[in-house]
N, C-alpha and C. Protein backbone atom coordinates (compact mmCIF):
# COMPACT_ATOMS: atom_id res chain seq x y z
N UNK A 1 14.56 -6.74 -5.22
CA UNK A 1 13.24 -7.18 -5.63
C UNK A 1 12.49 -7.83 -4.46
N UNK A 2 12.96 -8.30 -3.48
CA UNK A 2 12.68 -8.86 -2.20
C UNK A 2 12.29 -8.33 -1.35
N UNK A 3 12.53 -6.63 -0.90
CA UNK A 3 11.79 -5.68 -0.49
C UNK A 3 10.72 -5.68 -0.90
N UNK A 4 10.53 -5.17 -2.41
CA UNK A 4 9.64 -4.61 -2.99
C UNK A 4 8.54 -5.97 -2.54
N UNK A 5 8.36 -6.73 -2.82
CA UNK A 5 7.31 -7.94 -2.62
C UNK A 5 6.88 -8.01 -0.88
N UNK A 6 8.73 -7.81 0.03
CA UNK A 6 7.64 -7.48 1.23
C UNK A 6 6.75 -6.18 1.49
N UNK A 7 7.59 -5.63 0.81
CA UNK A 7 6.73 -4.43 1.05
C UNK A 7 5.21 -4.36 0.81
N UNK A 8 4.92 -5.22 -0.64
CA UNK A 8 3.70 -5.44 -1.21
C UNK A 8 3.11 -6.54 -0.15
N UNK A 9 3.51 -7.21 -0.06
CA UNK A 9 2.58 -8.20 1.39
C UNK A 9 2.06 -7.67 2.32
N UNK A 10 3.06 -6.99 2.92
CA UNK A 10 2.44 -5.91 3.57
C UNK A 10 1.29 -4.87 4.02
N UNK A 11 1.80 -3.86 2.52
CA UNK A 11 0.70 -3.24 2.25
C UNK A 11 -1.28 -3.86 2.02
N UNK A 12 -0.77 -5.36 1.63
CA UNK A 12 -2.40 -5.97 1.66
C UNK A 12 -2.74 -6.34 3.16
N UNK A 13 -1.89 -6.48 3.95
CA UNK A 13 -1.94 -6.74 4.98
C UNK A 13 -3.11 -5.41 5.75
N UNK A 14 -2.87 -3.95 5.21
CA UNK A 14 -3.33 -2.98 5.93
C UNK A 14 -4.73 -3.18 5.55
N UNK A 15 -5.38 -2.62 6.76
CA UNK A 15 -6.89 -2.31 6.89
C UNK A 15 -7.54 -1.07 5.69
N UNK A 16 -8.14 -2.06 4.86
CA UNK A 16 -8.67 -0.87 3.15
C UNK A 16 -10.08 -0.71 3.93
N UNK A 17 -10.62 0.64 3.91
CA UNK A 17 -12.52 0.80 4.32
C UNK A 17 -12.78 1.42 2.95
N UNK A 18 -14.21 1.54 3.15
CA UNK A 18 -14.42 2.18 1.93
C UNK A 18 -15.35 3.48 2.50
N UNK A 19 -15.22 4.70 2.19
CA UNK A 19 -16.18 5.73 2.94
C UNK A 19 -16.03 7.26 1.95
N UNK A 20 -16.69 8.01 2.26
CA UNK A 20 -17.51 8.87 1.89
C UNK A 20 -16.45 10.32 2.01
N UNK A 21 -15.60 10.76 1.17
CA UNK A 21 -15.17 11.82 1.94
C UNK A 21 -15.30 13.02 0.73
N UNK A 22 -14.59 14.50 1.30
CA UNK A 22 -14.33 15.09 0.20
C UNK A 22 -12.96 15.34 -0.35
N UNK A 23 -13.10 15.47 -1.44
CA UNK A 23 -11.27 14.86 -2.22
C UNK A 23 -11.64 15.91 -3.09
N UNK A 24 -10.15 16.62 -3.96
CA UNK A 24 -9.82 17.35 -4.84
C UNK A 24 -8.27 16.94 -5.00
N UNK A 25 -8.04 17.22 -5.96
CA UNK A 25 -6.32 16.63 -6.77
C UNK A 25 -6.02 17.30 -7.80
N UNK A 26 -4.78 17.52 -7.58
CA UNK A 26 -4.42 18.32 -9.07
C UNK A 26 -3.16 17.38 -9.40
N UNK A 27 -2.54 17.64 -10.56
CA UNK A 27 -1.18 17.17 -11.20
C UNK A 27 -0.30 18.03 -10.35
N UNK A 28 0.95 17.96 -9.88
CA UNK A 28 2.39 18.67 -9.83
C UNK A 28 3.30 18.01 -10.52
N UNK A 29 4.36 19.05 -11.00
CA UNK A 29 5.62 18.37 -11.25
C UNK A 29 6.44 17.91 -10.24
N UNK A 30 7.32 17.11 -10.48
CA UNK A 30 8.55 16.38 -9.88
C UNK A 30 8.93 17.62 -9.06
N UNK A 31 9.42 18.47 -9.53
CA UNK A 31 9.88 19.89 -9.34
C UNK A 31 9.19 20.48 -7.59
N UNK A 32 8.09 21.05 -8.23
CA UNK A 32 6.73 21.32 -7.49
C UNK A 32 6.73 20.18 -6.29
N UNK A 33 6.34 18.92 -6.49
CA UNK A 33 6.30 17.86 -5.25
C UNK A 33 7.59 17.99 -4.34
N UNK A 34 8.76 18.50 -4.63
CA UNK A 34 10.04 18.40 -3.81
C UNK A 34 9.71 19.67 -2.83
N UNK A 35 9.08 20.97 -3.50
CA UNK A 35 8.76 22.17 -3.10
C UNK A 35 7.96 22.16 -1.89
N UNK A 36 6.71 21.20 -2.24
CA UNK A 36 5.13 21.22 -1.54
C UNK A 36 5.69 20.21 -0.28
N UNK A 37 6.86 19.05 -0.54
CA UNK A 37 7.29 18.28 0.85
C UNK A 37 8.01 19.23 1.62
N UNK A 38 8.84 20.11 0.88
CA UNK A 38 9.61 21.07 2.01
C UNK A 38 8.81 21.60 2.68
N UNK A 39 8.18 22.21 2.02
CA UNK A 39 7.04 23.41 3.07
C UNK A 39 5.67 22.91 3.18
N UNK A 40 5.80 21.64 3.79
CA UNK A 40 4.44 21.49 4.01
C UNK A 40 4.21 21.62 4.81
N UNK A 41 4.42 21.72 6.43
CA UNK A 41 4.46 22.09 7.85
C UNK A 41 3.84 23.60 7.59
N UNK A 42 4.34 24.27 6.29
CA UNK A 42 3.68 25.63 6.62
C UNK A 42 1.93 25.41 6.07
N UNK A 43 2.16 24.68 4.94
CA UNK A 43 1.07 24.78 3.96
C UNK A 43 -0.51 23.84 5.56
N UNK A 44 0.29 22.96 5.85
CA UNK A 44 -0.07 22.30 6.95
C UNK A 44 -1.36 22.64 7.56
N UNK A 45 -0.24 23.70 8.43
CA UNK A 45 -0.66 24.67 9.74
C UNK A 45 -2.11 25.22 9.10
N UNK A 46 -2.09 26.12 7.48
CA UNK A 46 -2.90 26.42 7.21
C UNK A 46 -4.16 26.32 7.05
N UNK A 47 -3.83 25.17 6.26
CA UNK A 47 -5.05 24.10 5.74
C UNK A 47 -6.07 23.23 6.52
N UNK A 48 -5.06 22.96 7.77
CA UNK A 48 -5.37 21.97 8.69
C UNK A 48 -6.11 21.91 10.03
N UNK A 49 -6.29 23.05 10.64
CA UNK A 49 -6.49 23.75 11.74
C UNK A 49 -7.13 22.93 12.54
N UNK A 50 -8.11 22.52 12.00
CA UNK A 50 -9.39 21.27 12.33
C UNK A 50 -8.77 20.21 12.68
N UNK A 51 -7.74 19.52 12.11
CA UNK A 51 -6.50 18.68 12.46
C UNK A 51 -5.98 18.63 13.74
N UNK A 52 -5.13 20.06 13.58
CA UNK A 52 -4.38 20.35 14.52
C UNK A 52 -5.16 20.00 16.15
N UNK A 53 -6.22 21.08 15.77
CA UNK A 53 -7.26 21.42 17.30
C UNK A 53 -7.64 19.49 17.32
N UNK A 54 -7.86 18.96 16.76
CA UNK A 54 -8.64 17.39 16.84
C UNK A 54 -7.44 16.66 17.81
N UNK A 55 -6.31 16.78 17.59
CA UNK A 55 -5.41 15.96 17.68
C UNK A 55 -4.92 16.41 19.21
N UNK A 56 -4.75 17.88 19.33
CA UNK A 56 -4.52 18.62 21.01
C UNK A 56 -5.81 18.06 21.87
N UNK A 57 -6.65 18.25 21.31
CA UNK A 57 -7.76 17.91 22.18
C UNK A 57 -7.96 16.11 22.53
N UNK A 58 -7.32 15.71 21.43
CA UNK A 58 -7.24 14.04 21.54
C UNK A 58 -6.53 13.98 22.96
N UNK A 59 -5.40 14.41 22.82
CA UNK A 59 -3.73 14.72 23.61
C UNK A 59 -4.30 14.83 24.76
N UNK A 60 -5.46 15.84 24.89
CA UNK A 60 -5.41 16.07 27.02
C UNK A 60 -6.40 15.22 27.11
N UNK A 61 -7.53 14.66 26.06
CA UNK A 61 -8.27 14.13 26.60
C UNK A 61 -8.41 13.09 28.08
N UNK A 62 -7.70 12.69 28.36
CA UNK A 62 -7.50 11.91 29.57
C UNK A 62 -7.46 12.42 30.77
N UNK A 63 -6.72 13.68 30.57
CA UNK A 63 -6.40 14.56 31.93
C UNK A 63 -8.17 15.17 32.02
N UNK A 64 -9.10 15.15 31.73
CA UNK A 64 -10.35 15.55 31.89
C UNK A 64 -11.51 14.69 32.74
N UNK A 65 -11.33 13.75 33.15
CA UNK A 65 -11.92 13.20 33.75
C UNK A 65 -11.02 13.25 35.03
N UNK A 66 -10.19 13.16 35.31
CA UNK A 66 -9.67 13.34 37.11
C UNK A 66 -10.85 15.09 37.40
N UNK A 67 -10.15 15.61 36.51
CA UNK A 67 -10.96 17.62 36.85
C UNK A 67 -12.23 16.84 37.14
N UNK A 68 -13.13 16.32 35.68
CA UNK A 68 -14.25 16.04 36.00
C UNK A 68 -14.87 15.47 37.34
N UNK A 69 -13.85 14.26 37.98
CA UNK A 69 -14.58 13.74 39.13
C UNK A 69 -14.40 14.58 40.16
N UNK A 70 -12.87 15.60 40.81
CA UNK A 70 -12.73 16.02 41.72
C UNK A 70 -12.96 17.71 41.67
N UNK A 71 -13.18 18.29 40.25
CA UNK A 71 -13.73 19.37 40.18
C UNK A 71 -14.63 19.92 39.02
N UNK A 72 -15.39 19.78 39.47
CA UNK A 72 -16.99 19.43 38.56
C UNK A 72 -17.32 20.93 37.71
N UNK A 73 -17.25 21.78 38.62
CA UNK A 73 -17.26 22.98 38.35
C UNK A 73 -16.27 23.50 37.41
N UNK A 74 -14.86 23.20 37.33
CA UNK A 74 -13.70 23.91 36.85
C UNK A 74 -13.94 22.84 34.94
N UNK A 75 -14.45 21.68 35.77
CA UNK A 75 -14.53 20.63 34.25
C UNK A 75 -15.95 21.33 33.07
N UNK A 76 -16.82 21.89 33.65
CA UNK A 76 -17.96 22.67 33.18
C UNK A 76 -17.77 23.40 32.24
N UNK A 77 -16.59 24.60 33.19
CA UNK A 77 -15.66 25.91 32.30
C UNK A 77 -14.99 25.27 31.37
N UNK A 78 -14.27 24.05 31.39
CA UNK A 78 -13.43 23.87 30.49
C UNK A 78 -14.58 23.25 29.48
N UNK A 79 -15.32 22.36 29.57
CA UNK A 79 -16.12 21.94 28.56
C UNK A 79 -16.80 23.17 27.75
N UNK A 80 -17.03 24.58 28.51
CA UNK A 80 -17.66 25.41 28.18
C UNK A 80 -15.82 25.89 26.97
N UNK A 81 -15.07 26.30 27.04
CA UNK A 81 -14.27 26.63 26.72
C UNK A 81 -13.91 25.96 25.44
N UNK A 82 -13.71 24.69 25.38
CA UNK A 82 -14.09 23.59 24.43
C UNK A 82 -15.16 24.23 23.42
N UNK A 83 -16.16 24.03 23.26
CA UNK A 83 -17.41 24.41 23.09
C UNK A 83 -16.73 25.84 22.20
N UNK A 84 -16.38 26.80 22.94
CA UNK A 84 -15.96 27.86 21.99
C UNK A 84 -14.83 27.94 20.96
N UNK A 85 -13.70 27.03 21.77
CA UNK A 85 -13.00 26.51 20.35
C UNK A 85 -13.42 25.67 18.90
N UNK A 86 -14.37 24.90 18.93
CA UNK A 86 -15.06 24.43 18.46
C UNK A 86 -15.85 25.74 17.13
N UNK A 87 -16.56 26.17 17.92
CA UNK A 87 -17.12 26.97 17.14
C UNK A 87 -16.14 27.93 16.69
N UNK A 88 -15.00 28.46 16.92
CA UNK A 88 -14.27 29.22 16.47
C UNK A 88 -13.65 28.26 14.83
N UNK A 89 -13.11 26.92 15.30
CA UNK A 89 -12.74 26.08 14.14
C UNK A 89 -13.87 26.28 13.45
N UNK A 90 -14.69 25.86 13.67
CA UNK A 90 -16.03 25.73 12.51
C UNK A 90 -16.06 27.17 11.28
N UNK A 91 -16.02 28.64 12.54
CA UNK A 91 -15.82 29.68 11.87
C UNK A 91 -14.80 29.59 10.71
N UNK A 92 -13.55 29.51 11.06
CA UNK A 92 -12.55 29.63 10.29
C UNK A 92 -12.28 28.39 9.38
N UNK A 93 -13.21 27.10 9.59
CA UNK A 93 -12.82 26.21 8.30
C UNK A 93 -13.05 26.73 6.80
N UNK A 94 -14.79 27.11 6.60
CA UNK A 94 -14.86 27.25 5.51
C UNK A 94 -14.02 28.20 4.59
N UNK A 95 -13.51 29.43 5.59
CA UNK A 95 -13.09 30.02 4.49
C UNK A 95 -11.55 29.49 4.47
N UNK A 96 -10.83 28.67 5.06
CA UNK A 96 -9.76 28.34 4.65
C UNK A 96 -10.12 27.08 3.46
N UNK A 97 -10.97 26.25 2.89
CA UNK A 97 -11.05 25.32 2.13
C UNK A 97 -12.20 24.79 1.99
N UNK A 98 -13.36 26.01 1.47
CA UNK A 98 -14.64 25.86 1.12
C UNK A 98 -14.86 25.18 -0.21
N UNK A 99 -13.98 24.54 -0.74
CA UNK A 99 -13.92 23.21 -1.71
C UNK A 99 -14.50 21.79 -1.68
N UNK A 100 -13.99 21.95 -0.07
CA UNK A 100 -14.28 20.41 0.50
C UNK A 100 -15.04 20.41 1.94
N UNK A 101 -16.64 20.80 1.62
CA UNK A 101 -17.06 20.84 2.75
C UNK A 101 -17.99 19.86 2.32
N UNK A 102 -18.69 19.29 1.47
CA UNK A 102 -19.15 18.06 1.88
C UNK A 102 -18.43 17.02 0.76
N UNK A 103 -19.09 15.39 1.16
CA UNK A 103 -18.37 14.73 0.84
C UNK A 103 -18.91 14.45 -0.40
N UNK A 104 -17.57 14.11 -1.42
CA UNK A 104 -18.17 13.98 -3.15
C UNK A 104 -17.33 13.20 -3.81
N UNK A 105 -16.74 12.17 -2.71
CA UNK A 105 -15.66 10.76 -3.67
C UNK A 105 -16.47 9.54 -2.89
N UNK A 106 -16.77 8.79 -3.12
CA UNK A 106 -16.60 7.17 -2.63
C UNK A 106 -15.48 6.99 -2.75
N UNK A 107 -14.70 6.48 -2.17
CA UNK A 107 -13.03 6.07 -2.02
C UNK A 107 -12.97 4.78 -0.84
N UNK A 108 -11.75 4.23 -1.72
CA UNK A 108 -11.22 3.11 -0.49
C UNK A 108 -9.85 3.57 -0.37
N UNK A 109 -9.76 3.61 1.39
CA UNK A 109 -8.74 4.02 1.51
C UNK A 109 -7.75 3.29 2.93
N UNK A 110 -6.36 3.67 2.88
CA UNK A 110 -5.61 2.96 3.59
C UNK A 110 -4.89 3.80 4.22
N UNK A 111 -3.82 3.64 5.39
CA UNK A 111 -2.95 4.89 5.79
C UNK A 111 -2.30 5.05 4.53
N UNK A 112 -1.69 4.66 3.25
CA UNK A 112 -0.39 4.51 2.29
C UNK A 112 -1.40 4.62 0.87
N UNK A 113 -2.68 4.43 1.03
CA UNK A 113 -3.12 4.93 -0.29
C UNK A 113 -4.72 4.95 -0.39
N UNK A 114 -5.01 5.36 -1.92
CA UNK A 114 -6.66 5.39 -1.87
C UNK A 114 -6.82 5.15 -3.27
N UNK A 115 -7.88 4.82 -3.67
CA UNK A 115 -8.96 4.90 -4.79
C UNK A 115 -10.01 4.98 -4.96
N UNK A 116 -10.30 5.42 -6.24
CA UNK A 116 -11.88 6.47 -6.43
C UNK A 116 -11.79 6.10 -7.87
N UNK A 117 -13.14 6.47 -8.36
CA UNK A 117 -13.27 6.24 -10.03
C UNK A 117 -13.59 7.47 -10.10
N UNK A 118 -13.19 8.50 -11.33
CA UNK A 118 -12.88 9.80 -11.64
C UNK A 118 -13.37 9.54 -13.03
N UNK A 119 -13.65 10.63 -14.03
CA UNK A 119 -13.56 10.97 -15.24
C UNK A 119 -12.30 11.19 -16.07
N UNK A 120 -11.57 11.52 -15.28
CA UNK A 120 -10.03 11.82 -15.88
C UNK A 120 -9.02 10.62 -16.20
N UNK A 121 -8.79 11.06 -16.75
CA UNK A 121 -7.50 9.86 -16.89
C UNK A 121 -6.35 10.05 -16.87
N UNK A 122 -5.32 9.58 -15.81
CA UNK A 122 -3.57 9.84 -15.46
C UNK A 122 -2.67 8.83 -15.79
N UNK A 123 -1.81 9.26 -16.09
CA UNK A 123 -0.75 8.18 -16.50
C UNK A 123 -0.15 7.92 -15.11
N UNK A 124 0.49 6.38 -14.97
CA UNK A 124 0.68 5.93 -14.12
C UNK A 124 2.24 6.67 -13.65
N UNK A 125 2.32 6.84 -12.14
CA UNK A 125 3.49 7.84 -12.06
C UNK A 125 3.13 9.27 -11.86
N UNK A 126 1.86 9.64 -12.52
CA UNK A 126 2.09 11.05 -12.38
C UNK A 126 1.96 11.66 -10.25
N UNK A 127 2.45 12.60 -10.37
CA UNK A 127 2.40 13.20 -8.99
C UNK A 127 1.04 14.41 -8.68
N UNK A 128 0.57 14.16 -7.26
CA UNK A 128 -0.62 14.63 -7.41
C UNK A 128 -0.44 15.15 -5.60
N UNK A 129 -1.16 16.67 -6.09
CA UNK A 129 -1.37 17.11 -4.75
C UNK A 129 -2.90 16.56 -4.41
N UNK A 130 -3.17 15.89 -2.75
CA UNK A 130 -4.31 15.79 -2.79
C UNK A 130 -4.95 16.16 -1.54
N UNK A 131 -6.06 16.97 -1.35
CA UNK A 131 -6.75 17.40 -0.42
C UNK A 131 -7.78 16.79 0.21
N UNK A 132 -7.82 15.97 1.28
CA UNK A 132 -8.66 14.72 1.54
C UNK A 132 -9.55 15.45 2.90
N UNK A 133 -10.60 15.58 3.19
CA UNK A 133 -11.52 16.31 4.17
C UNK A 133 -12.74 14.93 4.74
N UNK A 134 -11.71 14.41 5.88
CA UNK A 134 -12.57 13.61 6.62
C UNK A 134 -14.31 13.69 7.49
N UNK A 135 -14.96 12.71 7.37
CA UNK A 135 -16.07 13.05 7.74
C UNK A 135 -16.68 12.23 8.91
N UNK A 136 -17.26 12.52 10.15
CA UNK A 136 -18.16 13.77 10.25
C UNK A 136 -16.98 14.88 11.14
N UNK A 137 -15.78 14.30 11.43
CA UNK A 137 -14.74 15.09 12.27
C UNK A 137 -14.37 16.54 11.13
N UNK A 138 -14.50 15.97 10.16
CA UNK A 138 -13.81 17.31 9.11
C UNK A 138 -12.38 18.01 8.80
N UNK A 139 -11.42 16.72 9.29
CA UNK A 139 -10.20 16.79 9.87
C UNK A 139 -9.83 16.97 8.13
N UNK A 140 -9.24 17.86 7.84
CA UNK A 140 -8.33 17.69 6.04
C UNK A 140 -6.58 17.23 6.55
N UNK A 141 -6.72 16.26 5.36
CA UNK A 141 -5.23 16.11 5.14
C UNK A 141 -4.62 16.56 3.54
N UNK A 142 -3.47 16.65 4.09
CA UNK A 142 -2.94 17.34 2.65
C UNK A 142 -1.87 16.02 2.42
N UNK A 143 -2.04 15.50 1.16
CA UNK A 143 -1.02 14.52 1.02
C UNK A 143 -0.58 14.67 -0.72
N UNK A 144 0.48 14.13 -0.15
CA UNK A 144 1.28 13.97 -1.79
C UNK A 144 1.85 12.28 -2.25
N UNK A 145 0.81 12.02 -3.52
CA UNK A 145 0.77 11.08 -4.28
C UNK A 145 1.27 10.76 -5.43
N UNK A 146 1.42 9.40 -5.99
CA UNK A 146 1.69 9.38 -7.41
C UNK A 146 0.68 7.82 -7.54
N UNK A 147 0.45 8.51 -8.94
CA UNK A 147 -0.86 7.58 -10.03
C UNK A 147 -0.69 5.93 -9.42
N UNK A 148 -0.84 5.05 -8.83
CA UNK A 148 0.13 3.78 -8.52
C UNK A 148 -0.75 2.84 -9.62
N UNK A 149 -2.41 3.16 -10.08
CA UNK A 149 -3.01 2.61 -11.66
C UNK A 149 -3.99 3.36 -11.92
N UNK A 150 -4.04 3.26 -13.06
CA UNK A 150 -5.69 3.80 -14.08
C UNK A 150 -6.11 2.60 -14.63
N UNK A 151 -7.51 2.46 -14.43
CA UNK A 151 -7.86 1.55 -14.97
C UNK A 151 -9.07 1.89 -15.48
N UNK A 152 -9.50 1.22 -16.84
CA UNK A 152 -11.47 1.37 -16.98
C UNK A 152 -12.39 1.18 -16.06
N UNK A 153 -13.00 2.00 -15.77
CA UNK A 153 -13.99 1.27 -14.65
C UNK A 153 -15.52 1.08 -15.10
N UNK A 154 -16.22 0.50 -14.77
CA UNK A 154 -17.11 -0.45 -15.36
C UNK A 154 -18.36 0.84 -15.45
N UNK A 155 -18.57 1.83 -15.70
CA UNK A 155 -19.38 3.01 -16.18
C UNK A 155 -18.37 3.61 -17.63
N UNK A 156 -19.06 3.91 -18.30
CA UNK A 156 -17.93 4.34 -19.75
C UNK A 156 -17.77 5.58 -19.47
N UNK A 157 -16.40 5.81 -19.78
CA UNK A 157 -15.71 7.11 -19.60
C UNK A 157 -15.37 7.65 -17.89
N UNK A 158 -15.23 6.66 -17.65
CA UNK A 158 -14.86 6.54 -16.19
C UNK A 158 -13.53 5.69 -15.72
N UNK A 159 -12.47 5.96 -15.09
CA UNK A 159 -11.59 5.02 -14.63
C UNK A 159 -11.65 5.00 -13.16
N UNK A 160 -10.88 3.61 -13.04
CA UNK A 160 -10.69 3.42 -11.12
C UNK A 160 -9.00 4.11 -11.09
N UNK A 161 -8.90 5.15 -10.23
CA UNK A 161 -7.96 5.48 -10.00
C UNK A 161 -7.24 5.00 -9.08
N UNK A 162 -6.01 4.98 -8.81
CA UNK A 162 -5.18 4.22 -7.59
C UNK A 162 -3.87 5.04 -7.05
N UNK A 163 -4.16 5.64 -6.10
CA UNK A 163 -2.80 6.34 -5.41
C UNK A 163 -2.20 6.03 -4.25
N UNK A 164 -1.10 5.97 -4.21
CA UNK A 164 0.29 5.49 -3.47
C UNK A 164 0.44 6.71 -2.73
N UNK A 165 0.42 6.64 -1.37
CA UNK A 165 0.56 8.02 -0.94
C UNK A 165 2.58 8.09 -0.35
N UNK A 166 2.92 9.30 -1.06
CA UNK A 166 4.39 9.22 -1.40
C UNK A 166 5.08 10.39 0.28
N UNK A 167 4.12 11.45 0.83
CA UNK A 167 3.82 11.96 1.58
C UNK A 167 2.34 12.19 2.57
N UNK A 168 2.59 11.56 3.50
CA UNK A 168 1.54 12.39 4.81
C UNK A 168 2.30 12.62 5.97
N UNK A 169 1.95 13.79 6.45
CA UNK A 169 2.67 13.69 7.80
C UNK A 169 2.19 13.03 8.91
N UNK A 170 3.56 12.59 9.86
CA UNK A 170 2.97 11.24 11.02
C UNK A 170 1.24 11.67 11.63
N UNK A 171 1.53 12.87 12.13
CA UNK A 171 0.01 13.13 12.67
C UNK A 171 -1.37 12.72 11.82
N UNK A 172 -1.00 13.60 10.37
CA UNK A 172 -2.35 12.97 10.03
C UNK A 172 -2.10 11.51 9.51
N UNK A 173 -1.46 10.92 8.85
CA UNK A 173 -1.34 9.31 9.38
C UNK A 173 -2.38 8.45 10.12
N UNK A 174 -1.67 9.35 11.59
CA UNK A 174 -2.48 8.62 12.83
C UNK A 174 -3.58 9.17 12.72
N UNK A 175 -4.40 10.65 12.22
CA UNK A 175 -5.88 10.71 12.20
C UNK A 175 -6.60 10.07 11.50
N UNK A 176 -5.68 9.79 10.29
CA UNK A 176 -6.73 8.70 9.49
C UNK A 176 -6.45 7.17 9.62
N UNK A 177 -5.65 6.67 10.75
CA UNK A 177 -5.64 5.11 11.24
C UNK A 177 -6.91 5.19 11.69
N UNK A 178 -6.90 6.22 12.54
CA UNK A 178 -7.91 6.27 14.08
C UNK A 178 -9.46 6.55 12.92
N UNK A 179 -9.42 7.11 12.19
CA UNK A 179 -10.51 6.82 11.13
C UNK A 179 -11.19 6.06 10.54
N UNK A 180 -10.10 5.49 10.08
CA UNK A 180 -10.11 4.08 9.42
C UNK A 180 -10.93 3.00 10.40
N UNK A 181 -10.04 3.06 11.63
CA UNK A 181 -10.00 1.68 12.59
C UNK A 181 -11.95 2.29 13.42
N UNK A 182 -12.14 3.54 13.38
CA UNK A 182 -13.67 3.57 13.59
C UNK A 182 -14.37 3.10 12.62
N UNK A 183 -14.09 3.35 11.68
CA UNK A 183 -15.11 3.12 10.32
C UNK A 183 -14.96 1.52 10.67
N UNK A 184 -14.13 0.69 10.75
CA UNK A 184 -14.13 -0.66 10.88
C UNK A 184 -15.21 -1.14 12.47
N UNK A 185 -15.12 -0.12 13.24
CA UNK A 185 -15.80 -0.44 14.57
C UNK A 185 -17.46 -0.20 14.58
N UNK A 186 -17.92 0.58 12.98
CA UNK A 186 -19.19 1.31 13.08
C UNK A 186 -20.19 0.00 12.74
N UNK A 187 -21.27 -0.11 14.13
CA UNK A 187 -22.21 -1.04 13.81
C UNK A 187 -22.70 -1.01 12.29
């Protein structure tokens, strides 16, 4: 029981923002959630692309300014090169997850969880695939949750939902710290 309470100290301890994204969720079974953690590296790769490319490009970012100062020209091509990856992601987002291209939750959210007020109502526990599409980067994460409360929320026929995130992988994690910790930096 002594865990569990640090654990909960903890968790208030983390940085909650509140921001604008696009979200979709469904129910899975117990079953299903063991399935969707095995293969999520594949489901990942898919879904994520925008991710992926955000996070490589994070990665060399540094090595771009030595090119830049001592070869101005070669840093041009590569910015030009950039530039076409870019637009290539852009190409291929929508049709991988034209669900979540703009944003349609208010949510507060944390690396370990989020909430939103929904129409639906879940019993606490249930397991939930959820598709989270950051904004203005457009980075999606795919995470796997369970209900952590439902509550009434102060519009009728509306609850505040509350999820415990049970899976994210380390990378996106760190895209949505580095999210988070801007949204905290935005004048």
């Amino acid at each position: 029981m002594e865990i569990n309470k640090t654990m909960e100290h903890e968790r208030r301890k983390l940085q909650r923002v509140s921001d604008h994204v696009a979200l979709t969720y469904r129910e899975i079974s117990s079953d299903e959630l063991d399935l969707k953690i095995e293969n999520h590296d594949k489901l990942r790769l898919r879904l994520s692309l925008r991710s992926i490319f955000e996070h490589e490009k994070r990665q060399h970012a540094s090595l771009t300014k030595p090119i830049l100062e001592n070869q101005p020209d070669v840093a041009r091509y590569l910015g030009y090169l950039d530039k076409q990856l870019e637009l290539l992601a852009n190409v291929l987002l929508p049709v991988i997850d034209t669900d979540l291209n703009a944003p349609n939750y208010h949510v507060d959210i944390t690396t370990t969880g989020l909430g939103f007020v929904t129409g639906k109502p879940l019993p606490v526990d249930t397991s939930l695939e959820v598709r989270l599409r950051l904004f203005p980067s457009r980075i999606l994460l795919v995470i796997y949750g369970a209900v952590a409360y439902c509550d009434p929320a102060q519009k009728a026929s509306t609850h505040k939902l509350g999820i415990d995130f049970l899976y994210l992988h380390d990378q996106d994690r760190e895209y949505l710290a580095q999210h988070i910790l801007a949204l905290n930096h935005k004048p």
